[in-house]
C-alpha atoms as a PDB file:
ATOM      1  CA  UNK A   1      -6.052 -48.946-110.769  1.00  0.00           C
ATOM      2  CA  UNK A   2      -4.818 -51.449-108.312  1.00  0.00           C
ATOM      3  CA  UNK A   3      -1.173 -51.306-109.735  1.00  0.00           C
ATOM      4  CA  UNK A   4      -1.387 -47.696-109.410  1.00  0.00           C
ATOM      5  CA  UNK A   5      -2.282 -47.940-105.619  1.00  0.00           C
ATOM      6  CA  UNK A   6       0.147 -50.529-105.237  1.00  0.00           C
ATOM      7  CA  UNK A   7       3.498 -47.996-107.530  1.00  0.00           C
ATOM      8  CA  UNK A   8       1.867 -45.506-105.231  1.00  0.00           C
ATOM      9  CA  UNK A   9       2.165 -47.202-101.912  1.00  0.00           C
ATOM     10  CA  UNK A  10       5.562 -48.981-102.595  1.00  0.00           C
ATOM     11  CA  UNK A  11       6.997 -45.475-103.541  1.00  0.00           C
ATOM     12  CA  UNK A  12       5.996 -44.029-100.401  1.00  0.00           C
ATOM     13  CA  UNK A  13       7.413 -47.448 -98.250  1.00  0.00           C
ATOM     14  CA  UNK A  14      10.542 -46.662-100.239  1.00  0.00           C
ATOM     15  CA  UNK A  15      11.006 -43.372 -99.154  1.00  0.00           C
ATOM     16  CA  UNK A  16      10.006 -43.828 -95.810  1.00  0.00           C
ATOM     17  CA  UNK A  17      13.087 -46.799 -95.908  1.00  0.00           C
ATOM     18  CA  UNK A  18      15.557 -44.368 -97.392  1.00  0.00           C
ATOM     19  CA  UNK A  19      14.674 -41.698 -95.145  1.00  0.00           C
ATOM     20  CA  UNK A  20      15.430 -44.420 -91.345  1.00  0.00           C
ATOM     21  CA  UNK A  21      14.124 -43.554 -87.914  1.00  0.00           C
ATOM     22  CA  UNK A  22      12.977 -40.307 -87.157  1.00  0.00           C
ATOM     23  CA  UNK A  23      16.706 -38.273 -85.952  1.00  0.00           C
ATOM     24  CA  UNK A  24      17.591 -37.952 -82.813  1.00  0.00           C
ATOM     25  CA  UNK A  25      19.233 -35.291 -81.212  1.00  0.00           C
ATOM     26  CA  UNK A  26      23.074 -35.337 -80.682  1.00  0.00           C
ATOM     27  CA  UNK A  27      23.340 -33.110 -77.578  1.00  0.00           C
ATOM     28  CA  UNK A  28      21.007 -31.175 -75.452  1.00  0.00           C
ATOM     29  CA  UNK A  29      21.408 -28.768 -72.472  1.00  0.00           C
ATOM     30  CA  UNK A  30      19.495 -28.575 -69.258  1.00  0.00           C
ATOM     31  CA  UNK A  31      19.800 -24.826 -67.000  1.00  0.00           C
ATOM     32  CA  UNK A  32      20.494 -25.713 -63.513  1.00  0.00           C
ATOM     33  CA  UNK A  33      21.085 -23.714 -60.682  1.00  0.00           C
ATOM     34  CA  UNK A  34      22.174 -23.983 -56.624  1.00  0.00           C
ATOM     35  CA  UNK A  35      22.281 -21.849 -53.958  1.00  0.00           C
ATOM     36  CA  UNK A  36      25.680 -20.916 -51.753  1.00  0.00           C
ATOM     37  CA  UNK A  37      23.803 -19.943 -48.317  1.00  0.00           C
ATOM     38  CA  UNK A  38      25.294 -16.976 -46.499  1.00  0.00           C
ATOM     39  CA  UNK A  39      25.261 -16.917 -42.614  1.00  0.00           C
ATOM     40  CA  UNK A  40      26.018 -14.218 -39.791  1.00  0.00           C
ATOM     41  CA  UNK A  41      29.244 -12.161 -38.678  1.00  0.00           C
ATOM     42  CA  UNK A  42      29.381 -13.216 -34.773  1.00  0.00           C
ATOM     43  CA  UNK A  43      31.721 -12.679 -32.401  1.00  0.00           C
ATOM     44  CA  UNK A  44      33.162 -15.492 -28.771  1.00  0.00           C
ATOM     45  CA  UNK A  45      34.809 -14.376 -25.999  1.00  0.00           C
ATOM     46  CA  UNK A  46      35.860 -16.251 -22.631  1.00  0.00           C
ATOM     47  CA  UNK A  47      33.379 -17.513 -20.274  1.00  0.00           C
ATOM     48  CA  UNK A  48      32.894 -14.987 -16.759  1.00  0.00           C
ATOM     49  CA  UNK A  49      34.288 -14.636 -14.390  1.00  0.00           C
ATOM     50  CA  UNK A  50      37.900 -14.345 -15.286  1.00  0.00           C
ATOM     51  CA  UNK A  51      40.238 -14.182 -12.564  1.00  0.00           C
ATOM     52  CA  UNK A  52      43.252 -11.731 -13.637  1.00  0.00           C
ATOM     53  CA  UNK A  53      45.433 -12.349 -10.430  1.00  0.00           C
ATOM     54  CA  UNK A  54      46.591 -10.691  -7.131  1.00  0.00           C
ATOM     55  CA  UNK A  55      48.237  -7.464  -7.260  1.00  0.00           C
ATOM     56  CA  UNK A  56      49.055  -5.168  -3.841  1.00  0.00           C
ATOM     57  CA  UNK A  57      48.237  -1.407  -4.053  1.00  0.00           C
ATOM     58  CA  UNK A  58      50.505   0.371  -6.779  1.00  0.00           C
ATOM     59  CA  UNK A  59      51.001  -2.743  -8.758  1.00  0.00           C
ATOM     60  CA  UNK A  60      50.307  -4.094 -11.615  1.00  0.00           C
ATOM     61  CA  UNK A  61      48.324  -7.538 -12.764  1.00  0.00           C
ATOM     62  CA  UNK A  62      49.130  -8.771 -16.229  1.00  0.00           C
ATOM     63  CA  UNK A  63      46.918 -11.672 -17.180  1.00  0.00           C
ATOM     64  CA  UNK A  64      45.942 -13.332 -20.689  1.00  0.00           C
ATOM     65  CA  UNK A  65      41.873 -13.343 -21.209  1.00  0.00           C
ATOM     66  CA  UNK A  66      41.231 -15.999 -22.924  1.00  0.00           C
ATOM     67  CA  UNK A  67      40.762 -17.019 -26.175  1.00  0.00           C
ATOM     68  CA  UNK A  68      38.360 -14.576 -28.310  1.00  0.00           C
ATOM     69  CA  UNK A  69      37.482 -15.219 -32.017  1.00  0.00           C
ATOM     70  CA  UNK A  70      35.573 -13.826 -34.634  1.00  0.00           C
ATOM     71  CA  UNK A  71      33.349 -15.977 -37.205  1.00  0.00           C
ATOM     72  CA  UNK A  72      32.468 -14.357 -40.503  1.00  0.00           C
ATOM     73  CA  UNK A  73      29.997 -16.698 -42.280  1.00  0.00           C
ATOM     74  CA  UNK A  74      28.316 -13.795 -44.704  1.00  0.00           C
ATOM     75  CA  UNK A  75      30.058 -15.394 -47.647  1.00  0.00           C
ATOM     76  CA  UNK A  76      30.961 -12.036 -49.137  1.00  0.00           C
ATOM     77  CA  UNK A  77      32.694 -11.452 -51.977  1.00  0.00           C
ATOM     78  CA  UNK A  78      34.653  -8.670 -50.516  1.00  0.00           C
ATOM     79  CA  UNK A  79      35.055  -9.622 -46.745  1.00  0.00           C
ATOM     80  CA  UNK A  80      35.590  -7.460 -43.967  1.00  0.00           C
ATOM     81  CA  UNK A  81      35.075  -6.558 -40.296  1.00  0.00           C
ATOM     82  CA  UNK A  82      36.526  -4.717 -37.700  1.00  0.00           C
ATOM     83  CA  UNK A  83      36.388  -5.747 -33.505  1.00  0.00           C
ATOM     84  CA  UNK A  84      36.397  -3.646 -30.982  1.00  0.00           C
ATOM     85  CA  UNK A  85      36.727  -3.621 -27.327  1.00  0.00           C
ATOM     86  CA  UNK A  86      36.197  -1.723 -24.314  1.00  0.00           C
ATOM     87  CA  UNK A  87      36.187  -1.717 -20.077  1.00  0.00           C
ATOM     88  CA  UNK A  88      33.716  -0.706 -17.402  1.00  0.00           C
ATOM     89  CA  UNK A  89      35.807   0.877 -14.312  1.00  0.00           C
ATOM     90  CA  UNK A  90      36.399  -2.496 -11.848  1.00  0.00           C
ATOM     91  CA  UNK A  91      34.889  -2.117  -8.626  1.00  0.00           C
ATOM     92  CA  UNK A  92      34.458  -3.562  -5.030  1.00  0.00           C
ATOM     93  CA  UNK A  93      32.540  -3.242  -2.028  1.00  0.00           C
ATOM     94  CA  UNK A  94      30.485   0.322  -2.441  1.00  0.00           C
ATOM     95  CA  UNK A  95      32.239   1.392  -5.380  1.00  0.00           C
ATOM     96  CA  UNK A  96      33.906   4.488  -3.730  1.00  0.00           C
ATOM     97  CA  UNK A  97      37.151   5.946  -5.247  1.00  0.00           C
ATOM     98  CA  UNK A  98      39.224   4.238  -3.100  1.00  0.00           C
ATOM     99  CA  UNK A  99      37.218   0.350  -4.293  1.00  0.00           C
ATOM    100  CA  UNK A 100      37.506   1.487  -7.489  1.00  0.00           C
ATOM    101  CA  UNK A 101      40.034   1.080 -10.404  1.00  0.00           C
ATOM    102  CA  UNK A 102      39.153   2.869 -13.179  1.00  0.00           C
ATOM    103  CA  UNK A 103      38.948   1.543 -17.029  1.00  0.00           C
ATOM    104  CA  UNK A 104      42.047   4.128 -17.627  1.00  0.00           C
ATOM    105  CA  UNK A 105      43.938   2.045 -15.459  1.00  0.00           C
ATOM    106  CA  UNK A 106      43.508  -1.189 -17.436  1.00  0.00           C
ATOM    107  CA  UNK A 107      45.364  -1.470 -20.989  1.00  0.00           C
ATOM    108  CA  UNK A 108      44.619  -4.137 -23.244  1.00  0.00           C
ATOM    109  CA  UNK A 109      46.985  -5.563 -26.640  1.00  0.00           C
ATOM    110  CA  UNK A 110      45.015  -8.507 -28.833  1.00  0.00           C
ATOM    111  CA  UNK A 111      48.950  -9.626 -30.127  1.00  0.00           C
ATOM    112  CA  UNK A 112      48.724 -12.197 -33.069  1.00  0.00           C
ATOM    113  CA  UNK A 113      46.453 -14.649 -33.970  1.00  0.00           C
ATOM    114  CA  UNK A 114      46.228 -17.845 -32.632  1.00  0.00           C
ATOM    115  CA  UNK A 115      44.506 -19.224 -35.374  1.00  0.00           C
ATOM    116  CA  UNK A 116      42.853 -18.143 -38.391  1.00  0.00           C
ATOM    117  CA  UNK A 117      40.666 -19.306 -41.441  1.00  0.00           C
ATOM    118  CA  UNK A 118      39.588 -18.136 -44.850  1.00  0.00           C
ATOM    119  CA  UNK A 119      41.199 -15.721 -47.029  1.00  0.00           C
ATOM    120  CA  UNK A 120      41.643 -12.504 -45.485  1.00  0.00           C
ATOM    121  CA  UNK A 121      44.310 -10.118 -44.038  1.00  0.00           C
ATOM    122  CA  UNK A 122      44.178 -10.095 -40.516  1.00  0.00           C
ATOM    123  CA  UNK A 123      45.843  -7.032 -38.308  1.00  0.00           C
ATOM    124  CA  UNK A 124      45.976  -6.923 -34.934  1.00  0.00           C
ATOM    125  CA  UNK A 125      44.981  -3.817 -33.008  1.00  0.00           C
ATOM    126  CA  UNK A 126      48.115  -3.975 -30.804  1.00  0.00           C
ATOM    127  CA  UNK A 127      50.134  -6.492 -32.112  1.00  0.00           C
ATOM    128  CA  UNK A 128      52.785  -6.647 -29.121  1.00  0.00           C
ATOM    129  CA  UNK A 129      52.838  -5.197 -25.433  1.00  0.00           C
ATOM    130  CA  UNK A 130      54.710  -1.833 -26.570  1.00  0.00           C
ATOM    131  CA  UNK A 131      51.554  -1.137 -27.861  1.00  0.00           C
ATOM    132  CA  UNK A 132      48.723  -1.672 -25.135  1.00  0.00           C
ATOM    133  CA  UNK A 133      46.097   0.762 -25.046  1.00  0.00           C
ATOM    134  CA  UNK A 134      43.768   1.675 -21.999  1.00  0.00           C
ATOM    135  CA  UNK A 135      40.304   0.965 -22.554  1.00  0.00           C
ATOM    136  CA  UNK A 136      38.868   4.175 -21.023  1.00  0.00           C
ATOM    137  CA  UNK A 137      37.175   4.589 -24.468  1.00  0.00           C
ATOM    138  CA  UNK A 138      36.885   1.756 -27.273  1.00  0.00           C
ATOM    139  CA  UNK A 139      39.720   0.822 -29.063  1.00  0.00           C
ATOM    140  CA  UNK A 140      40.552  -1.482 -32.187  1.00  0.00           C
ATOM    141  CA  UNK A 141      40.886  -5.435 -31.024  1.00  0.00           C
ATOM    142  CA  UNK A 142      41.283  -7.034 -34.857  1.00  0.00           C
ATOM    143  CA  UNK A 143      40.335  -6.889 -37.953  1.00  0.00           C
ATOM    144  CA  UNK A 144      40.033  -8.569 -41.588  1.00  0.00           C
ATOM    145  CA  UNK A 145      40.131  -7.397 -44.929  1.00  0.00           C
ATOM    146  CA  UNK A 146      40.482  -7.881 -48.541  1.00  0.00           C
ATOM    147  CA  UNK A 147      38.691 -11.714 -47.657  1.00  0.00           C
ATOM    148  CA  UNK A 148      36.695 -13.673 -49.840  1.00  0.00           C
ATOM    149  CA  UNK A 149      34.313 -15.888 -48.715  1.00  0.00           C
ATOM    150  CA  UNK A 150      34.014 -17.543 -44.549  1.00  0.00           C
ATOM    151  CA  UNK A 151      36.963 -16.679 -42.963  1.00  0.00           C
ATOM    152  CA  UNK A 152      37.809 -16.303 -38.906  1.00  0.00           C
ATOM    153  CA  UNK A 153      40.384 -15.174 -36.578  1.00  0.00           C
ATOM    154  CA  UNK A 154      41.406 -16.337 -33.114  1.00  0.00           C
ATOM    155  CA  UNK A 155      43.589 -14.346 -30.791  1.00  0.00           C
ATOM    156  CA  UNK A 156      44.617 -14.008 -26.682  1.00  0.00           C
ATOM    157  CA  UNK A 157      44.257 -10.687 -25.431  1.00  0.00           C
ATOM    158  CA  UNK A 158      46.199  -9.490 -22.667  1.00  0.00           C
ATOM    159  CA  UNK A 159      45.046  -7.068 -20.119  1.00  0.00           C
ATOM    160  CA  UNK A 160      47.569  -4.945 -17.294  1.00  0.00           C
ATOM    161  CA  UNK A 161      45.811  -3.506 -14.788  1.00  0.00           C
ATOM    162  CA  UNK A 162      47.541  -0.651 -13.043  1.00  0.00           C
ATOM    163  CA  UNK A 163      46.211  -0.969  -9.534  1.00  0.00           C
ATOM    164  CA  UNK A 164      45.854   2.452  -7.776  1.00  0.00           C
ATOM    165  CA  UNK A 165      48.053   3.082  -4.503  1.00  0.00           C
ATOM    166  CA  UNK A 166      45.146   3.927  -2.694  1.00  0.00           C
ATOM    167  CA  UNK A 167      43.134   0.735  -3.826  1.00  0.00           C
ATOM    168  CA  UNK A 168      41.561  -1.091  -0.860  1.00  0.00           C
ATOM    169  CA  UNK A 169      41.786  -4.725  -0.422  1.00  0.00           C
ATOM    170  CA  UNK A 170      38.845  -6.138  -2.063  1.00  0.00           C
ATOM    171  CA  UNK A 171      37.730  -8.882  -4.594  1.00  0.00           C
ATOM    172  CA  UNK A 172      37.475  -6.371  -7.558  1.00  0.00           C
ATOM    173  CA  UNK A 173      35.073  -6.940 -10.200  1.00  0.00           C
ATOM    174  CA  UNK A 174      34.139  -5.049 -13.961  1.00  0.00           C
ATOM    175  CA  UNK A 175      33.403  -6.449 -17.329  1.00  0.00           C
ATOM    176  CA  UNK A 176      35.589  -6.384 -20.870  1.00  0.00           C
ATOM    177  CA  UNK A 177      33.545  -6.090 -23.826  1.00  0.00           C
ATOM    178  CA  UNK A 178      34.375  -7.504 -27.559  1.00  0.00           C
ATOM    179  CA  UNK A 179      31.867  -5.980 -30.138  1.00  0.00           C
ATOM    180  CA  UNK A 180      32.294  -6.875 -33.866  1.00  0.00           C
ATOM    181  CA  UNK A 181      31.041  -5.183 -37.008  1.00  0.00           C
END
């Protein structure tokens, strides 16, 4: 019986010699993942007060803003927005109709970017002064589209202010507003 236990166990040694070390594996994959973080669409104009310039009654003040720029962060896929930008009437003293210019009487053009970032096609709203617009009612500053991903857009504006004849002499005062969407 023992040589039967021993044929038995030294077949079972052998096989476990032919067979080696247990396999192990060749490849293997691991799922990972990560996040690209979107932020906000927002919008930087020049500090107040601007000071445009001196201008006697019937003439005209033409005076660069300051730098404005719009910061799209959303990380879209298909990136777009559109500024806008508007006028309150400038006033001073009492506000009467003769301390008053009106928002008609101030025209606005963006011209062409100063600087810009990201993939996107940007288009002024008024690309030269031929095209100024008065900003009695909103009107187009810039835009992007067809972007992909962050992108940004930095422009100038001008502003020519017709000052009325009847205008009295006065520190005049209003407020220009960028709005982005």
């Amino acid at each position: 019986m023992r040589i039967r236990h021993l044929a038995a166990a030294s077949l079972i040694l052998a096989a476990v010699a032919a067979a080696g070390p247990a396999g192990a594996a060749t490849s293997g994959s691991t799922t990972t993942t990560f996040i690209v973080s979107g932020g906000a669409l927002s919008i930087t104009v020049p500090s107040s007060p601007v000071a445009l310039g001196t201008a006697a009654p019937g003439g005209t003040i033409t005076s660069q803003l300051g730098a404005v720029q719009v910061t799209d962060l959303r990380a879209l896929l298909t990136a777009a927005w559109g500024a806008t930008v508007t006028s309150t009437s400038f006033t001073t003293g009492g506000g009467t109709p003769a301390e008053t210019v009106p928002n008609t009487a101030v025209a606005y053009w963006s011209g062409i970017a100063t600087a810009t970032t990201g993939t996107a096609t940007f288009t002024p709203g008024e690309a030269a002064a031929n095209n100024a617009v008065a900003l009695g009612a909103s009107q187009p500053a810039y835009s992007a589209s067809a972007g992909v991903g962050d992108n940004s857009a930095t422009w100038n504006p001008t502003l020519i202010v017709s000052v009325p004849a009847q205008a009295v002499a006065g520190t005049y005062s209003g407020t220009v507003t960028h709005s982005v969407a």
